[in-house]
C-alpha atoms as a PDB file:
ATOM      1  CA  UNK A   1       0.000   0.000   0.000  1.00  0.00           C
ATOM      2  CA  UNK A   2       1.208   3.648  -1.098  1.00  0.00           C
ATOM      3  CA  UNK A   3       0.885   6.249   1.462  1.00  0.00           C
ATOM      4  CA  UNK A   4       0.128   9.440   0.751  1.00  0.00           C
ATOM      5  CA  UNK A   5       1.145  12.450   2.243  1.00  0.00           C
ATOM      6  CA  UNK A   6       0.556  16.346   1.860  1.00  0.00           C
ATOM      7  CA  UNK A   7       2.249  18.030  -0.816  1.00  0.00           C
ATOM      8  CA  UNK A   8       5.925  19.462   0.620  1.00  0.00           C
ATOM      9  CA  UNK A   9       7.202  22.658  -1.095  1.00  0.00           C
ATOM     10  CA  UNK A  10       5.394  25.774  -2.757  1.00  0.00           C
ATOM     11  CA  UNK A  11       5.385  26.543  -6.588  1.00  0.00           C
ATOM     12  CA  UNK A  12       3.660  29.219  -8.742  1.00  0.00           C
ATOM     13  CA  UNK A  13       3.214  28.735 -12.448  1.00  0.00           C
ATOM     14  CA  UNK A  14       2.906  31.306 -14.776  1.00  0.00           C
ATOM     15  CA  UNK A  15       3.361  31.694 -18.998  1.00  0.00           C
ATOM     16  CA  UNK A  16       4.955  34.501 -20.907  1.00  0.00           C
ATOM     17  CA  UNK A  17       4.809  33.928 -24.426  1.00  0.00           C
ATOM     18  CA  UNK A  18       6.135  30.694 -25.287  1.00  0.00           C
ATOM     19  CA  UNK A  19       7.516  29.859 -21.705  1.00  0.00           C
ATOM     20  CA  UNK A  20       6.134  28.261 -19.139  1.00  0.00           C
ATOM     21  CA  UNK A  21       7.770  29.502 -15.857  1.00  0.00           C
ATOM     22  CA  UNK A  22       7.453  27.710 -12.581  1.00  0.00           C
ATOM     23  CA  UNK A  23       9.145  29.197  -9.553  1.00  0.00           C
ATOM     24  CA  UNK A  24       9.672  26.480  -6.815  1.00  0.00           C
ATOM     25  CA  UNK A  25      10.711  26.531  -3.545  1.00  0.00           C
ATOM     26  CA  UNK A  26      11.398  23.216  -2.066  1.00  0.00           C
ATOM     27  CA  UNK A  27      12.574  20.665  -0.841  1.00  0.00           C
ATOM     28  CA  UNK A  28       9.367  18.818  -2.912  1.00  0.00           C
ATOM     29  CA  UNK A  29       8.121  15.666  -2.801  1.00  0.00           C
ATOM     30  CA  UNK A  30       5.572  13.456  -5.610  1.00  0.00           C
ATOM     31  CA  UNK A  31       2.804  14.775  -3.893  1.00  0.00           C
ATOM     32  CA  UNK A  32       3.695  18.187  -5.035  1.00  0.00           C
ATOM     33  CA  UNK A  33       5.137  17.282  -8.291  1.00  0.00           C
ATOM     34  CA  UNK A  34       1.371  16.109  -8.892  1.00  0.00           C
ATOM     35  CA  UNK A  35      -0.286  19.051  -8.266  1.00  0.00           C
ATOM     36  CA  UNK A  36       2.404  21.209 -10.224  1.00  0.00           C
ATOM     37  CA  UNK A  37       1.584  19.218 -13.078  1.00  0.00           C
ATOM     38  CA  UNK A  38      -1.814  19.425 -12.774  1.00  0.00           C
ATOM     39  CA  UNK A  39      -1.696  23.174 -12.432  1.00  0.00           C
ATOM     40  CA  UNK A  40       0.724  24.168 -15.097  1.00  0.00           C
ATOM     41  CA  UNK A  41      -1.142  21.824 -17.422  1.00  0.00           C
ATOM     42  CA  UNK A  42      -3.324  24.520 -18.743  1.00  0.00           C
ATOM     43  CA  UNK A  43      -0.609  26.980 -19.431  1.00  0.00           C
ATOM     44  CA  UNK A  44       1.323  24.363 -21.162  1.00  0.00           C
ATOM     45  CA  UNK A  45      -1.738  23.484 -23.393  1.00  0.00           C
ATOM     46  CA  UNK A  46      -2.048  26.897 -24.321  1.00  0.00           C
ATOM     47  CA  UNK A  47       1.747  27.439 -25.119  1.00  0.00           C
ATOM     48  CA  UNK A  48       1.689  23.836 -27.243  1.00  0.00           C
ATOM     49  CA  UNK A  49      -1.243  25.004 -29.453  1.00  0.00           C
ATOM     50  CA  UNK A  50       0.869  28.374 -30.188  1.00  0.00           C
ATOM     51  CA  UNK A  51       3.787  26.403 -31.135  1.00  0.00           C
ATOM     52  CA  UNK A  52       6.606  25.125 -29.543  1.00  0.00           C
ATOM     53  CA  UNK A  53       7.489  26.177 -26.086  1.00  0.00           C
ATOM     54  CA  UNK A  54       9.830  26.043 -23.505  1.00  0.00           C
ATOM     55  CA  UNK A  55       9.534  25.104 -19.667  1.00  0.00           C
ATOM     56  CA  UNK A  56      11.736  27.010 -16.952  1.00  0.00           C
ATOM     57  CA  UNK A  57      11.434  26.121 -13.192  1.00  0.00           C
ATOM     58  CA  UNK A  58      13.412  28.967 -10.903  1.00  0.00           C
ATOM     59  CA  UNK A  59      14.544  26.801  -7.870  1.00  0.00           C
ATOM     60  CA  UNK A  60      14.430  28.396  -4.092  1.00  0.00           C
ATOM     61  CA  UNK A  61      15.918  27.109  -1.081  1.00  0.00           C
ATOM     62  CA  UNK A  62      16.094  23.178  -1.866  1.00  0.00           C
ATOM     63  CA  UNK A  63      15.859  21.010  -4.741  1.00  0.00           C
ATOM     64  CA  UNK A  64      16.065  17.878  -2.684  1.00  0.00           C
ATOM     65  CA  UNK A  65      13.194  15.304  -3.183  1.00  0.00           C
ATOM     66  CA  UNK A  66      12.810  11.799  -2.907  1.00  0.00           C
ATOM     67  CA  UNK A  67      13.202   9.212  -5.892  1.00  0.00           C
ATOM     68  CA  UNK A  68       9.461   8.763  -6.486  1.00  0.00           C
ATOM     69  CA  UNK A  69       8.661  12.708  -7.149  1.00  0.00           C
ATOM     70  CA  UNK A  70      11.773  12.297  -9.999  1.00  0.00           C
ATOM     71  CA  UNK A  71       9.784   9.397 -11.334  1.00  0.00           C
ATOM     72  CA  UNK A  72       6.642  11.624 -11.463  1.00  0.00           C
ATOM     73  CA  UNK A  73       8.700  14.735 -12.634  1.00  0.00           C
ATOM     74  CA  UNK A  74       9.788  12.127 -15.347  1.00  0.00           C
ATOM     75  CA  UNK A  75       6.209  10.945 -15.994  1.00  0.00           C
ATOM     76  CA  UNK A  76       5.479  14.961 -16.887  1.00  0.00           C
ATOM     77  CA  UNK A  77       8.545  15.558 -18.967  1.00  0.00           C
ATOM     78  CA  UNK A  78       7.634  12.617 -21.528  1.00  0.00           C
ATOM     79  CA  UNK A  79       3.896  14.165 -21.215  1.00  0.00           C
ATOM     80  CA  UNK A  80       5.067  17.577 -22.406  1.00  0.00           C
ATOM     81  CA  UNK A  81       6.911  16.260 -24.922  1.00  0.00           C
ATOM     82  CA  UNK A  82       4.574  14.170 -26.330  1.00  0.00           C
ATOM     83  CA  UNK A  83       1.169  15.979 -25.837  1.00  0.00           C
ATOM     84  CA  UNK A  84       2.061  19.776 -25.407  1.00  0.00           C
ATOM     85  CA  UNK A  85       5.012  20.424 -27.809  1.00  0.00           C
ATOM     86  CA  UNK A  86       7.419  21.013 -25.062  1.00  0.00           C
ATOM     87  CA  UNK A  87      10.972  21.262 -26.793  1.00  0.00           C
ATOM     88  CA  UNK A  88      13.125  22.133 -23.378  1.00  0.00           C
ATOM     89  CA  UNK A  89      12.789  22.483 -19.959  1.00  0.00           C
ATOM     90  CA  UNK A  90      15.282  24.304 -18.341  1.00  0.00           C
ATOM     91  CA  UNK A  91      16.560  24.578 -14.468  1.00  0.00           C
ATOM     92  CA  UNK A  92      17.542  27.623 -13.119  1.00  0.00           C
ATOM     93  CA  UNK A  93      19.141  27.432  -9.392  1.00  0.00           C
ATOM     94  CA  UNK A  94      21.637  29.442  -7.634  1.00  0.00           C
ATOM     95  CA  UNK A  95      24.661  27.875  -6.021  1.00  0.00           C
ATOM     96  CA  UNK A  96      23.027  29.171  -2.426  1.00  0.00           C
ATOM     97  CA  UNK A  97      20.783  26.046  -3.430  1.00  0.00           C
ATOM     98  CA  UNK A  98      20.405  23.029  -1.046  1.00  0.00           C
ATOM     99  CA  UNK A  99      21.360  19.864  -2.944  1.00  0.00           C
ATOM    100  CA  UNK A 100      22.141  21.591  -6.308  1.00  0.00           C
ATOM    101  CA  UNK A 101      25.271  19.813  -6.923  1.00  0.00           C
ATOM    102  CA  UNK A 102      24.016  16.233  -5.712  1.00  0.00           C
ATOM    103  CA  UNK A 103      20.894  16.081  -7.066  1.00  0.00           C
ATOM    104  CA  UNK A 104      21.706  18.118 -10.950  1.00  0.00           C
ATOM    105  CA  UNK A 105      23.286  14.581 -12.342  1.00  0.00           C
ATOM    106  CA  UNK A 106      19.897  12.897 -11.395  1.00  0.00           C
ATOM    107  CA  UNK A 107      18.471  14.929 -13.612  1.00  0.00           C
ATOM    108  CA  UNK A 108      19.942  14.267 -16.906  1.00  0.00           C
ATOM    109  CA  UNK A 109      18.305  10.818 -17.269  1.00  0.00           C
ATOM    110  CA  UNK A 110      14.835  11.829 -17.243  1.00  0.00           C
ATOM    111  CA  UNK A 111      15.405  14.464 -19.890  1.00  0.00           C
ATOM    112  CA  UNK A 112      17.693  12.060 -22.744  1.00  0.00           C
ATOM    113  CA  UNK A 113      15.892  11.350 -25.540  1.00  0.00           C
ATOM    114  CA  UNK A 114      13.079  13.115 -24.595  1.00  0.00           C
ATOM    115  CA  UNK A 115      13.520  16.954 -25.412  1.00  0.00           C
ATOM    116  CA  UNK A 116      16.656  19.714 -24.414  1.00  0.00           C
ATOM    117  CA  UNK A 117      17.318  20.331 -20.793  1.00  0.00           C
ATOM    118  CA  UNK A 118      19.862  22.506 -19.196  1.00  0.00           C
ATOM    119  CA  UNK A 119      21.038  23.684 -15.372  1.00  0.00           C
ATOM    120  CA  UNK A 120      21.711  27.406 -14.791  1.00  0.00           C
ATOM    121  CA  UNK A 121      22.709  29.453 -12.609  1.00  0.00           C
ATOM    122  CA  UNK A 122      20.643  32.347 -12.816  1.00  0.00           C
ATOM    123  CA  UNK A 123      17.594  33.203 -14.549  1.00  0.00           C
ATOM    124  CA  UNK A 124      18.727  35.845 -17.812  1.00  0.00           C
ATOM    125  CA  UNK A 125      21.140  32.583 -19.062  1.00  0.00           C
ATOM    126  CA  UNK A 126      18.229  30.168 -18.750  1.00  0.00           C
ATOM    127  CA  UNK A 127      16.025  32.872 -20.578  1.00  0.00           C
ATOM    128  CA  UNK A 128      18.891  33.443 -23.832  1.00  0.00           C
ATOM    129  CA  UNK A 129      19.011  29.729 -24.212  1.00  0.00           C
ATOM    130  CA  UNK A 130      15.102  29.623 -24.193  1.00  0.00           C
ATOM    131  CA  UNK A 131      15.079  32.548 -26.829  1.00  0.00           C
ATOM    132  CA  UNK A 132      17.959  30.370 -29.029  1.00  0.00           C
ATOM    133  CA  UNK A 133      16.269  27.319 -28.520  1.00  0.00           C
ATOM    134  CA  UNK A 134      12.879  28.953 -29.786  1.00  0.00           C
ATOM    135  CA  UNK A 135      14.259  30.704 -32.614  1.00  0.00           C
ATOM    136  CA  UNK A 136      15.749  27.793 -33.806  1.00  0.00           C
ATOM    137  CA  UNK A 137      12.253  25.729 -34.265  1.00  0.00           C
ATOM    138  CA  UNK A 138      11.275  29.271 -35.815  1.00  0.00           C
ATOM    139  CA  UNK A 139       9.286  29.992 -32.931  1.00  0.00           C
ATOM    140  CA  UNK A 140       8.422  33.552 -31.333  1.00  0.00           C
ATOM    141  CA  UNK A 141       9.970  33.741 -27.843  1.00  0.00           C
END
């Protein structure tokens, strides 16, 4: 039997043109994961039917979380890719950031072969690779 427990972190989603931008402040766990999914699902749907788009989660605090919420993290990567035209998703976190280091290489697996992915360190980096990444796939940023 699964247990369930209440979602651990805070996130805010919002979309300027054709990025999706989730700020995050964890440490998370798959209970949160779940609901982020579930609420940037309709920005993402937008953004998909206007073309290609690109995701950007700005990391606060922690990015520690336990290996089921990288499963469902996974789970929503291959759903963006596959249903919402998702071409990148891109992780923006400070080196003030708990577990940046340990947890960055865990990362890589869930985005090969699926779409572009990228660590930075602050936001205006992760925001000229977004812009390069669009204009590449002829997209407006």
């Amino acid at each position: 039997m699964s247990e369930r427990f209440r979602p651990h972190g805070q996130y805010r989603v919002r979309r300027e043109g054709q990025l999706v931008l989730t700020d995050v402040t964890g440490p998370w766990n798959r209970e949160l994961v779940e609901l982020w999914a579930l609420a940037a699902h309709p920005y993402a749907e937008a953004a998909g039917r206007d073309g290609p788009y690109v995701g950007i989660a700005i990391i606060r605090e922690s990015m520690l979380c336990p290996p089921d919420a990288l499963v469902a993290l996974a789970d929503a990567i291959r759903y963006t890719a596959i249903h919402q035209n998702c071409i990148a998703q891109l992780i923006v976190a400070g080196r003030e950031v708990e577990g940046r280091d340990l947890v960055e290489p865990a990362y890589a697996p869930l985005y090969a072969g699926v779409m572009a992915s990228g660590f930075f360190y602050d936001l205006a980096d992760a925001l000229t690779e977004a812009r390069a990444l669009l204009a590449r796939r002829g997209a407006p940023p």
